[in-house]
PDB file of N, CA and C in Angstrom:
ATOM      1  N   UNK A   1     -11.385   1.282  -9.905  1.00  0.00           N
ATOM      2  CA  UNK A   1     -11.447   0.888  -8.514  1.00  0.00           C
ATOM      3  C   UNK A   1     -10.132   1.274  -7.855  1.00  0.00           C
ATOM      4  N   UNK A   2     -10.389   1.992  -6.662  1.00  0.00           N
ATOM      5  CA  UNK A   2      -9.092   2.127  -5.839  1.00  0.00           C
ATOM      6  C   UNK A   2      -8.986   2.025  -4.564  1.00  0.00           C
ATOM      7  N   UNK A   3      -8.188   2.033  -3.887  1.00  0.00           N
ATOM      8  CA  UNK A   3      -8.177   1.370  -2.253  1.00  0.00           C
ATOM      9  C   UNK A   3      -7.009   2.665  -1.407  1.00  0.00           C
ATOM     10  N   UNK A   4      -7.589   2.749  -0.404  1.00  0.00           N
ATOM     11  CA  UNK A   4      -6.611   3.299   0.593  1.00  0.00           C
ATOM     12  C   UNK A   4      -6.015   2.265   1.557  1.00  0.00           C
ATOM     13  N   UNK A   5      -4.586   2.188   2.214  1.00  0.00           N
ATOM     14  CA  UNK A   5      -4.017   1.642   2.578  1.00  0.00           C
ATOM     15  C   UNK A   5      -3.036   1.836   3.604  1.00  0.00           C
ATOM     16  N   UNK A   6      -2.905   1.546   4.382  1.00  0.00           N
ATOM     17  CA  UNK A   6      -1.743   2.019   5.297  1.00  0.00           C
ATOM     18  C   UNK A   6      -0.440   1.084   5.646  1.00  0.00           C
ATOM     19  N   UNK A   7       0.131   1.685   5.382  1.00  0.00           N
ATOM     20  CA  UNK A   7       1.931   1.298   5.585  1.00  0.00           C
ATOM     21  C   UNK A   7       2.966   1.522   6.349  1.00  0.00           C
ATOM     22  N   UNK A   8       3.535   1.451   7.283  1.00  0.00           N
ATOM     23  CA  UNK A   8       4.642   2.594   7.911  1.00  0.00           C
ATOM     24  C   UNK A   8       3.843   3.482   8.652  1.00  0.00           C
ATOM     25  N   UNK A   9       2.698   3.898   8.806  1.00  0.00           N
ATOM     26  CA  UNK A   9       1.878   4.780  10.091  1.00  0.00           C
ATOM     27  C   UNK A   9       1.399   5.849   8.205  1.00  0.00           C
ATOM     28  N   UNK A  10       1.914   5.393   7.385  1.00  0.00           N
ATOM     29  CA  UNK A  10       1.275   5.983   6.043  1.00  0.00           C
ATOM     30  C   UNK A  10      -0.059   5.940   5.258  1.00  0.00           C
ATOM     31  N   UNK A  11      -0.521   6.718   4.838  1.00  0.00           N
ATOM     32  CA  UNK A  11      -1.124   5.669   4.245  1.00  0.00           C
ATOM     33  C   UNK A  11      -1.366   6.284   2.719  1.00  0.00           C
ATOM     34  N   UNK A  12      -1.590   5.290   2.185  1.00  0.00           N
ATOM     35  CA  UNK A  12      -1.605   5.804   0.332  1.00  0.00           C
ATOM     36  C   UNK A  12      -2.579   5.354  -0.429  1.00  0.00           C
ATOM     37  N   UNK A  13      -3.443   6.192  -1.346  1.00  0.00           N
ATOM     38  CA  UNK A  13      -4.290   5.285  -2.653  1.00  0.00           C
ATOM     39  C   UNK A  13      -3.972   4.761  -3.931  1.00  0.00           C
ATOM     40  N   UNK A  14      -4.277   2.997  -3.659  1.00  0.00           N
ATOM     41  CA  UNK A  14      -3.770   2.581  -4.767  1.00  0.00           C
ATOM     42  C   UNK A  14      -4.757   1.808  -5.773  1.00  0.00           C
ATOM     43  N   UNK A  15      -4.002   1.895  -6.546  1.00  0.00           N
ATOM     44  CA  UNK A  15      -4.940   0.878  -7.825  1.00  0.00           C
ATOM     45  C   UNK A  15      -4.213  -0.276  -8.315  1.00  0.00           C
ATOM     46  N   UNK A  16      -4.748  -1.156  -9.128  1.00  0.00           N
ATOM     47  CA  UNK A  16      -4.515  -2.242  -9.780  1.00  0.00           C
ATOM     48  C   UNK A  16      -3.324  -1.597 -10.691  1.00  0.00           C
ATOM     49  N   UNK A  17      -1.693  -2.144 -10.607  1.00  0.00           N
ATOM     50  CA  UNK A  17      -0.818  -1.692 -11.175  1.00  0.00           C
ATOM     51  C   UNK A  17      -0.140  -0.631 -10.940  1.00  0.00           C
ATOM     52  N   UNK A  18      -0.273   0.173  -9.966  1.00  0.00           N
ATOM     53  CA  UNK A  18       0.234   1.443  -9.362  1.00  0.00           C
ATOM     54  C   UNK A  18       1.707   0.664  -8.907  1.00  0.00           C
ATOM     55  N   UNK A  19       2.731   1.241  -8.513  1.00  0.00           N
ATOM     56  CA  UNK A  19       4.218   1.102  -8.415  1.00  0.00           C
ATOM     57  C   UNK A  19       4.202   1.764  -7.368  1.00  0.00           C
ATOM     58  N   UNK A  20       4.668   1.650  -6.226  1.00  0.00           N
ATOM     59  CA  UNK A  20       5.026   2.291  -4.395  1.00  0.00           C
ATOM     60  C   UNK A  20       5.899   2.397  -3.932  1.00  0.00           C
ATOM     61  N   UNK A  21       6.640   3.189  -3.043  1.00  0.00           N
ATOM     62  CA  UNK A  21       7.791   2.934  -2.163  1.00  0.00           C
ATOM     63  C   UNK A  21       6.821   3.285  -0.742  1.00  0.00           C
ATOM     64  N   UNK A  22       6.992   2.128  -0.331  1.00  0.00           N
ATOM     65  CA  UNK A  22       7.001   2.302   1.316  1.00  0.00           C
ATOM     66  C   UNK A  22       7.700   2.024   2.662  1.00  0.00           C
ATOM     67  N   UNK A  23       7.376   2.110   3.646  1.00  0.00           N
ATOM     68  CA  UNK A  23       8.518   2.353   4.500  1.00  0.00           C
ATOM     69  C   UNK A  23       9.000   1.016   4.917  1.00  0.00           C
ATOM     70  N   UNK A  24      10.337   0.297   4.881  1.00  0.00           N
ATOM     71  CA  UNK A  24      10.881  -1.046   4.583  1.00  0.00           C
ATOM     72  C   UNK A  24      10.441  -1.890   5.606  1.00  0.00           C
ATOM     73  N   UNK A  25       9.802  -3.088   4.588  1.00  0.00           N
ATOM     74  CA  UNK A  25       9.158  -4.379   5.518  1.00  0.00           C
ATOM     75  C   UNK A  25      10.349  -5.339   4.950  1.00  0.00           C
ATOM     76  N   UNK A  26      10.803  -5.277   6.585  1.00  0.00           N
ATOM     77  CA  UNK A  26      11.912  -6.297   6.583  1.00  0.00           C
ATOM     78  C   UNK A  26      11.289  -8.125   6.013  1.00  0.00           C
ATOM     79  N   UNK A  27      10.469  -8.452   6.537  1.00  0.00           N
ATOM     80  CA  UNK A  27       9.825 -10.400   5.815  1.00  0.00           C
ATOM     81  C   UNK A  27       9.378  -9.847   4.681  1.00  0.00           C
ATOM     82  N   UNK A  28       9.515  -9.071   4.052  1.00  0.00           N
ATOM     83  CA  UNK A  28       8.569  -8.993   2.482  1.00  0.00           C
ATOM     84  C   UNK A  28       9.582  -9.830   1.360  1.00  0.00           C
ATOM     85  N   UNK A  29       8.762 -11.152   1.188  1.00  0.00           N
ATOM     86  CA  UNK A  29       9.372 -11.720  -0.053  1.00  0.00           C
ATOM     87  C   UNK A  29       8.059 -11.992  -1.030  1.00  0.00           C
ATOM     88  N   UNK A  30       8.211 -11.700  -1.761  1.00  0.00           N
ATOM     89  CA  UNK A  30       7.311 -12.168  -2.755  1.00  0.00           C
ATOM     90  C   UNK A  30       6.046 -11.338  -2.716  1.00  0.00           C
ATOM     91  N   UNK A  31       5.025 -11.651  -1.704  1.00  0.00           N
ATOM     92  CA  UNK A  31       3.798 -10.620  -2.790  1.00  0.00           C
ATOM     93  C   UNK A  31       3.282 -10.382  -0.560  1.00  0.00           C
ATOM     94  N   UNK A  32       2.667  -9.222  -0.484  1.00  0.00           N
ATOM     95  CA  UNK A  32       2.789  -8.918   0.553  1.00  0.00           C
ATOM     96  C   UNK A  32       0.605  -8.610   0.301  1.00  0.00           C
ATOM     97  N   UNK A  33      -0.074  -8.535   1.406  1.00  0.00           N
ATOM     98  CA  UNK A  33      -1.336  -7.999   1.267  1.00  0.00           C
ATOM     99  C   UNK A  33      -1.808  -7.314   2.633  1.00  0.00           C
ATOM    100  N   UNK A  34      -2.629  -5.638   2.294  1.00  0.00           N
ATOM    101  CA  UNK A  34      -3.004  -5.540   3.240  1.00  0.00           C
ATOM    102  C   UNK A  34      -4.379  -5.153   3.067  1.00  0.00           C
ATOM    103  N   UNK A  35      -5.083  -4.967   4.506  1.00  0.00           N
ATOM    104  CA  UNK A  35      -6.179  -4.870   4.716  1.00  0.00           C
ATOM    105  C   UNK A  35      -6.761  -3.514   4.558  1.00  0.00           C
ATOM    106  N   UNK A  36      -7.585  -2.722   3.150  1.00  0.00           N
ATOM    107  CA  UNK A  36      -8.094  -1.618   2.887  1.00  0.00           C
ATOM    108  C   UNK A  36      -8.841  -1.032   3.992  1.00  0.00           C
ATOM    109  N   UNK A  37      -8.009   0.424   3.984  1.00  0.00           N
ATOM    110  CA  UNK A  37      -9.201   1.119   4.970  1.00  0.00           C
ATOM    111  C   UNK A  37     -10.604   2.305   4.440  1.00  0.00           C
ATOM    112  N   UNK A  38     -10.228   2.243   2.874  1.00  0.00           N
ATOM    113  CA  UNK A  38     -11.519   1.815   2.218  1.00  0.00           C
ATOM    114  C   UNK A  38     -11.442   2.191   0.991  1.00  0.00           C
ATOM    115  N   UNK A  39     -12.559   1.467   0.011  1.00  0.00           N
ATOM    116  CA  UNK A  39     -12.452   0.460  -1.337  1.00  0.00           C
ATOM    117  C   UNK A  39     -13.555   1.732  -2.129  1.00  0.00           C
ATOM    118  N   UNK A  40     -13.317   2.308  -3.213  1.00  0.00           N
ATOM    119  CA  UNK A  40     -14.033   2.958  -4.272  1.00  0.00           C
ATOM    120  C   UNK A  40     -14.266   1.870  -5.423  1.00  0.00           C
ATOM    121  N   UNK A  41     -15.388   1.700  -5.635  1.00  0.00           N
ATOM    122  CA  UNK A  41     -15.719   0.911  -6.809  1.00  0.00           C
ATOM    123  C   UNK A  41     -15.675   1.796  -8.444  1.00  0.00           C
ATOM    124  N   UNK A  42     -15.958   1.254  -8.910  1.00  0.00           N
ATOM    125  CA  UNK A  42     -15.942   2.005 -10.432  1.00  0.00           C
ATOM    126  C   UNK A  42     -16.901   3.044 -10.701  1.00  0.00           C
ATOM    127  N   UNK A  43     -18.286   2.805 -10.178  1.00  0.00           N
ATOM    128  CA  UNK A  43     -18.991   3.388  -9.865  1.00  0.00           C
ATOM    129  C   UNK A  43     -19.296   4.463  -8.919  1.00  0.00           C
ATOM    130  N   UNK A  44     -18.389   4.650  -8.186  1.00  0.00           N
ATOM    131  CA  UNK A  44     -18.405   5.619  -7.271  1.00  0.00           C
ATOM    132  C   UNK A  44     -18.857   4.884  -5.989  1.00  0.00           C
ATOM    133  N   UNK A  45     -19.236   4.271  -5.923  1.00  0.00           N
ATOM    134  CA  UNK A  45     -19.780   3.783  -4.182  1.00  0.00           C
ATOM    135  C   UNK A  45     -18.515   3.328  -3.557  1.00  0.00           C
ATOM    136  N   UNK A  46     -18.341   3.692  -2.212  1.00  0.00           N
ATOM    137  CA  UNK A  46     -17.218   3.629  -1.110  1.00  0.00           C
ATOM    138  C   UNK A  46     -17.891   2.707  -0.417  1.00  0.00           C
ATOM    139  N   UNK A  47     -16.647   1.560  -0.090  1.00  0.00           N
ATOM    140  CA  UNK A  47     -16.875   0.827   0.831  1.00  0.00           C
ATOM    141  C   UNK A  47     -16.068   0.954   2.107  1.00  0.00           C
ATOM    142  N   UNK A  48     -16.942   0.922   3.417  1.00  0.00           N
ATOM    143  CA  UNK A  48     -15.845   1.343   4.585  1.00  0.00           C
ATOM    144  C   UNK A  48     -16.359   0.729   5.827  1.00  0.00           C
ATOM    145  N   UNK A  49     -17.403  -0.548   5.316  1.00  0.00           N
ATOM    146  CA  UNK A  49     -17.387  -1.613   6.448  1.00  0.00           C
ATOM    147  C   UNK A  49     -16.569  -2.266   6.812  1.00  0.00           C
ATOM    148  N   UNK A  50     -15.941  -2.934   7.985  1.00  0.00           N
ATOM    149  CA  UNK A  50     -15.340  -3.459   8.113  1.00  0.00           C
ATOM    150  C   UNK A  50     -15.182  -5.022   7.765  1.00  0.00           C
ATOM    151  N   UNK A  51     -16.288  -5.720   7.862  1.00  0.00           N
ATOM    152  CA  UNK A  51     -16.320  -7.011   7.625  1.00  0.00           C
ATOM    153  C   UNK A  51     -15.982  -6.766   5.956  1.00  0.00           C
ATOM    154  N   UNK A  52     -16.771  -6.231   5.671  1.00  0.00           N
ATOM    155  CA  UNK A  52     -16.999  -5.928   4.156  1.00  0.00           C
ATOM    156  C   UNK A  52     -14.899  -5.913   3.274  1.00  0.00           C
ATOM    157  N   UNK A  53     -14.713  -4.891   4.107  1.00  0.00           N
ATOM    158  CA  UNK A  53     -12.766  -4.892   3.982  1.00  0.00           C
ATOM    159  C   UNK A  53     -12.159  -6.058   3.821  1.00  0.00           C
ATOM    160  N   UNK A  54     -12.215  -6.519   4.620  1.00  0.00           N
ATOM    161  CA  UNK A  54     -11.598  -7.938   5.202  1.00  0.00           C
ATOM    162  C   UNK A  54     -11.845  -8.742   4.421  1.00  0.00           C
ATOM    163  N   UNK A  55     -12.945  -8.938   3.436  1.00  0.00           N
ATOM    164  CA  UNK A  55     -13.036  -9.381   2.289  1.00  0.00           C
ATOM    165  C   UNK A  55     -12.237  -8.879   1.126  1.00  0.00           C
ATOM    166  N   UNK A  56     -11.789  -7.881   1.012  1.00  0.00           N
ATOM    167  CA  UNK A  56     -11.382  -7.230  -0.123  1.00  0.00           C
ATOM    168  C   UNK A  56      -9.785  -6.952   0.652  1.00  0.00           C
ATOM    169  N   UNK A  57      -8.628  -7.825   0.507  1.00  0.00           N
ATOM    170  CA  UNK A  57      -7.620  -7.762   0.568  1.00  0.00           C
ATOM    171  C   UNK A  57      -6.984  -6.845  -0.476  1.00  0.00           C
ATOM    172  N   UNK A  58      -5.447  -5.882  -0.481  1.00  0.00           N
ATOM    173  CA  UNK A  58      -5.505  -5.577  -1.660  1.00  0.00           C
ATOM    174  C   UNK A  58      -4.002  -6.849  -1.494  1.00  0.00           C
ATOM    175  N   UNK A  59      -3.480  -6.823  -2.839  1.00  0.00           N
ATOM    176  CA  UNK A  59      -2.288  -7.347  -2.948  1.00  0.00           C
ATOM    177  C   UNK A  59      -1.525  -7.266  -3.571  1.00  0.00           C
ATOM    178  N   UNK A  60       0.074  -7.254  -3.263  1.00  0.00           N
ATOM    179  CA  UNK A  60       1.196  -6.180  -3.797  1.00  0.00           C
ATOM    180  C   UNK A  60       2.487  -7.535  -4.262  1.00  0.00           C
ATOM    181  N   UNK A  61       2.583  -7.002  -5.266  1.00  0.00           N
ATOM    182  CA  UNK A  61       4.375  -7.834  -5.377  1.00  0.00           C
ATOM    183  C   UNK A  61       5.335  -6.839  -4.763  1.00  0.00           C
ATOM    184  N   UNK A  62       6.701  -7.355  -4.645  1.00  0.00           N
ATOM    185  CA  UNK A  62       7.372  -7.349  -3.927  1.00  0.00           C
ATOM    186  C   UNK A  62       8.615  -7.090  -5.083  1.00  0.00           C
ATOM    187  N   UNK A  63       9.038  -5.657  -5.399  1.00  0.00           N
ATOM    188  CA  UNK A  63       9.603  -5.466  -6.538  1.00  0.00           C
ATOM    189  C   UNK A  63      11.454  -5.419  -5.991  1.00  0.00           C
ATOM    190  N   UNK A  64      11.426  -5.030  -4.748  1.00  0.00           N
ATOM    191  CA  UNK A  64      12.933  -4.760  -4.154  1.00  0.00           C
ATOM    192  C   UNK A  64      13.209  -3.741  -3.013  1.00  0.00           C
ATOM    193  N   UNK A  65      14.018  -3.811  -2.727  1.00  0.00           N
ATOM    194  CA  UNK A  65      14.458  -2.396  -2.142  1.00  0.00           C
ATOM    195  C   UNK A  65      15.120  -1.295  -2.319  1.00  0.00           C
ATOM    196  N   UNK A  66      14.761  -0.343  -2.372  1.00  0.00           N
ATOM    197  CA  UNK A  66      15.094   0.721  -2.856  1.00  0.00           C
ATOM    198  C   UNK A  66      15.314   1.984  -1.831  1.00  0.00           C
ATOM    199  N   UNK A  67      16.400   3.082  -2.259  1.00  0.00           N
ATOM    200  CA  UNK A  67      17.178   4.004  -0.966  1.00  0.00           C
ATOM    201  C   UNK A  67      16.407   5.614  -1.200  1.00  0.00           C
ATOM    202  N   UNK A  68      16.102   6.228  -1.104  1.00  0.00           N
ATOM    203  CA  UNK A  68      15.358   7.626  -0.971  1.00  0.00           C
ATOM    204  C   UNK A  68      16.379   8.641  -1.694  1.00  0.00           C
ATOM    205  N   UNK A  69      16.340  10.124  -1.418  1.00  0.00           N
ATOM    206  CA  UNK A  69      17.548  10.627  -1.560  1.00  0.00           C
ATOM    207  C   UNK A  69      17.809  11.049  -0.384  1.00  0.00           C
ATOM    208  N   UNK A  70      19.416  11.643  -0.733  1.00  0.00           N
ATOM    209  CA  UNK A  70      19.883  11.968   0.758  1.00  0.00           C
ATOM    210  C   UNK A  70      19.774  13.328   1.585  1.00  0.00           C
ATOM    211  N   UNK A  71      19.814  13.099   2.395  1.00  0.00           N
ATOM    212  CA  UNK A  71      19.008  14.552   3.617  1.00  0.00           C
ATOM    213  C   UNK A  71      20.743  14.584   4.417  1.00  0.00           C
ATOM    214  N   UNK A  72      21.301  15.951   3.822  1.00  0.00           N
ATOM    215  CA  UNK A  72      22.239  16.433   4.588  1.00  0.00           C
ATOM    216  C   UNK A  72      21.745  16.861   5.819  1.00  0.00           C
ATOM    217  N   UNK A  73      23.007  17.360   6.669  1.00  0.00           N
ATOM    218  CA  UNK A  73      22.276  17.148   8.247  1.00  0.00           C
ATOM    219  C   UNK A  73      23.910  18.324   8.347  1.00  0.00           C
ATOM    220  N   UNK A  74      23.815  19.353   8.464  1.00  0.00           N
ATOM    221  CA  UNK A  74      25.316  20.438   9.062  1.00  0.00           C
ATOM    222  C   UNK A  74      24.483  21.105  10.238  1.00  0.00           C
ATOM    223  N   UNK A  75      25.752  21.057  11.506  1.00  0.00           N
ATOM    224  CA  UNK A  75      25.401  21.829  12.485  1.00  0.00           C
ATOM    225  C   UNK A  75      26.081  22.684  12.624  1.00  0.00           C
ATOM    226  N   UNK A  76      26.312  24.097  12.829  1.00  0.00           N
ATOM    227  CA  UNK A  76      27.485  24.830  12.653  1.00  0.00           C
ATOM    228  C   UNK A  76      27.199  26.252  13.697  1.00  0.00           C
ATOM    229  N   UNK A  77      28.070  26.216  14.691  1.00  0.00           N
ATOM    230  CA  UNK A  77      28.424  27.378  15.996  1.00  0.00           C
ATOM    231  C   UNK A  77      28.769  28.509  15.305  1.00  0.00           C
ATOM    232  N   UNK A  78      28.620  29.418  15.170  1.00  0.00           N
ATOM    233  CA  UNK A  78      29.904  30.879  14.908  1.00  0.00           C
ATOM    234  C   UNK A  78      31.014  30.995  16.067  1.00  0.00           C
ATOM    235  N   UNK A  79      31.940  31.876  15.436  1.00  0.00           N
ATOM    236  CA  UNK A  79      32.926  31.789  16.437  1.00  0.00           C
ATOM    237  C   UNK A  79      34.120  30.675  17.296  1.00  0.00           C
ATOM    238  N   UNK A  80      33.216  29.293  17.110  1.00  0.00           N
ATOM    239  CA  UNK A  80      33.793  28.463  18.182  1.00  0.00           C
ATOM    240  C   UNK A  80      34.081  27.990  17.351  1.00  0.00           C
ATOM    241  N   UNK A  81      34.212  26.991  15.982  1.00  0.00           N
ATOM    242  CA  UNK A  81      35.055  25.681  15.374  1.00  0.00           C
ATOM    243  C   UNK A  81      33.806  24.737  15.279  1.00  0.00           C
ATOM    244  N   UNK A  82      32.673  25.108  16.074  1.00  0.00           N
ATOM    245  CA  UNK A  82      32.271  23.642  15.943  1.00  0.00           C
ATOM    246  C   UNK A  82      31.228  23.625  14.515  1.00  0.00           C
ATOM    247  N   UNK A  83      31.943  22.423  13.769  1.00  0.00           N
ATOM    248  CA  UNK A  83      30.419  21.787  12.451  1.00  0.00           C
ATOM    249  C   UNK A  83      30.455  20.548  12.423  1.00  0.00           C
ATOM    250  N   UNK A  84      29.516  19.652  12.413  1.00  0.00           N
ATOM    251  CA  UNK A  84      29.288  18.914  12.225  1.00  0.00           C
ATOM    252  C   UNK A  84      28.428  18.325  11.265  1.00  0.00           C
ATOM    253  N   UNK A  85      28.759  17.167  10.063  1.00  0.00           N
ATOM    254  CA  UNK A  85      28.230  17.345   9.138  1.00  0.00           C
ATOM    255  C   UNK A  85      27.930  15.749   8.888  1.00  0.00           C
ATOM    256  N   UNK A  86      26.549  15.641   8.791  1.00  0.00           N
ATOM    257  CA  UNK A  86      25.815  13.875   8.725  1.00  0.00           C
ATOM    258  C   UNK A  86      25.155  14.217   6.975  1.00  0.00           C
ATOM    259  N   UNK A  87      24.759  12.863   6.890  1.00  0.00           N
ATOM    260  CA  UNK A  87      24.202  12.128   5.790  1.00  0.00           C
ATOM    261  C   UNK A  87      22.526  10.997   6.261  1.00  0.00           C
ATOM    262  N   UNK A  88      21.701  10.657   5.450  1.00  0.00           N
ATOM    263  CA  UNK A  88      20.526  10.063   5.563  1.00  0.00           C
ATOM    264  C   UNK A  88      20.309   9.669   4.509  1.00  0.00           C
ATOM    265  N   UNK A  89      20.049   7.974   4.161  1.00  0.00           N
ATOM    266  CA  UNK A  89      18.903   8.475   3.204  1.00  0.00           C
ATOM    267  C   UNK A  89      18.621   7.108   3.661  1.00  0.00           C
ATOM    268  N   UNK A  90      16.808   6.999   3.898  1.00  0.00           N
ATOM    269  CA  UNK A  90      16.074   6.435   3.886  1.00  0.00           C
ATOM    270  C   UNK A  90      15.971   5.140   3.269  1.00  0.00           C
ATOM    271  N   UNK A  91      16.203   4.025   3.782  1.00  0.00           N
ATOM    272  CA  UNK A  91      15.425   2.655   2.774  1.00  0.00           C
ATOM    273  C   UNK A  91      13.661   2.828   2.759  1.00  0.00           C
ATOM    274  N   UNK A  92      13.432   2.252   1.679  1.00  0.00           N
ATOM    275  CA  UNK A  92      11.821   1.611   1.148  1.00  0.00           C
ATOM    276  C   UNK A  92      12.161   0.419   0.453  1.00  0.00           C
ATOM    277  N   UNK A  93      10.938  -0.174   0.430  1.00  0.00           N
ATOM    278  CA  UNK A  93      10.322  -1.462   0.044  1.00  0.00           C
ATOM    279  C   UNK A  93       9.468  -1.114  -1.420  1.00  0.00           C
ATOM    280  N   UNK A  94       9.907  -1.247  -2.456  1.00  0.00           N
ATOM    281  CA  UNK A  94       8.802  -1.088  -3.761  1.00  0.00           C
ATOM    282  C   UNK A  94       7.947  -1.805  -4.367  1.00  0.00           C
ATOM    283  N   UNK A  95       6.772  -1.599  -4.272  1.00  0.00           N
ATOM    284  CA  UNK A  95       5.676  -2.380  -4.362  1.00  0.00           C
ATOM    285  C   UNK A  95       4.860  -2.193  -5.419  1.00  0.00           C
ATOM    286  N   UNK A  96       4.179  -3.247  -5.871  1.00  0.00           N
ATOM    287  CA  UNK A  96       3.749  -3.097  -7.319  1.00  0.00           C
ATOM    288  C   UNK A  96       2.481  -3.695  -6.824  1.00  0.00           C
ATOM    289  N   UNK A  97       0.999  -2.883  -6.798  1.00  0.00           N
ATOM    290  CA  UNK A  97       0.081  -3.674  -6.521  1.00  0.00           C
ATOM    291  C   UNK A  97      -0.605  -4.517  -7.715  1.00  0.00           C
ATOM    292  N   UNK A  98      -0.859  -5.089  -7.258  1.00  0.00           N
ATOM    293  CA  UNK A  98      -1.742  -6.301  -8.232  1.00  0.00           C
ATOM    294  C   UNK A  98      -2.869  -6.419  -8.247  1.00  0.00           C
ATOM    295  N   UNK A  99      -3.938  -6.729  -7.645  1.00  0.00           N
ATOM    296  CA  UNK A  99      -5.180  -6.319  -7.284  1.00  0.00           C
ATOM    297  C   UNK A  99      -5.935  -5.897  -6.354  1.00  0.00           C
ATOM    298  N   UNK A 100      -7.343  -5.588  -6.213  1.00  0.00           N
ATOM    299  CA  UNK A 100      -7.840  -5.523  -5.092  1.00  0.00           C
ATOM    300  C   UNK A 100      -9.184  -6.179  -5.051  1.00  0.00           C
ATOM    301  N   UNK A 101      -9.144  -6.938  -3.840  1.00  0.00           N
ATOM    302  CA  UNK A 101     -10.097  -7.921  -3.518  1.00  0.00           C
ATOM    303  C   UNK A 101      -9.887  -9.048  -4.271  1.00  0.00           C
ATOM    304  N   UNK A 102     -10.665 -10.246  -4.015  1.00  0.00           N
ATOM    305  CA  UNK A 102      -9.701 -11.269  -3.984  1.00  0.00           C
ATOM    306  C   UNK A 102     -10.469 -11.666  -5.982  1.00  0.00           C
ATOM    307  N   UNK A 103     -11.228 -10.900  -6.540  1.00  0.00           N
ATOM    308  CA  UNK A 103     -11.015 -11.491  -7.699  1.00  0.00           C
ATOM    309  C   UNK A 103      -9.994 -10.989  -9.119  1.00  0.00           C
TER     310      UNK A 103
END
């Protein structure tokens, strides 16, 4: 069984025990759940009613936060002197799902 999900304007397929980084939810303590935008059973049948969803929460622990790698950033003129040189790297939220739907 696996679930699609959206996060951060993301969205990702997960399963029971899959490990995530997504884009950082500042209130995330402890176990976070969202609402599937749609559910594969074992069998192959897709679920993508809505009421039907809303029943089937998935739900994630809340493993830490964690930093990306870093995205240099150089701007550089010829001739004139000018460079300018930045750094990035991304926070995420790592998530460990736990199940899907509420049994």
């Amino acid at each position: 069984m696996y679930a699609i999900i959206r996060s951060g304007g993301k969205q990702a397929r997960v399963s029971a025990g899959d490990v995530l980084d997504v884009e950082l939810l500042r209130d995330a303590d402890g176990h976070v759940t969202f609402t599937p935008l749609l559910v594969v059973d074992d069998d192959g049948t897709a679920v993508t009613d809505k009421a039907t969803l809303d029943s089937l929460p998935v739900t994630a622990r809340v493993l830490g936060e964690v930093r990306g790698h870093k995205i240099d950033i150089f701007k550089y003129k010829n001739k004139t002197g000018y460079r300018r040189r930045k750094g990035h790297r991304q926070r995420y939220t790592r998530l460990e799902i736990v199940r899907i739907g509420s049994a």
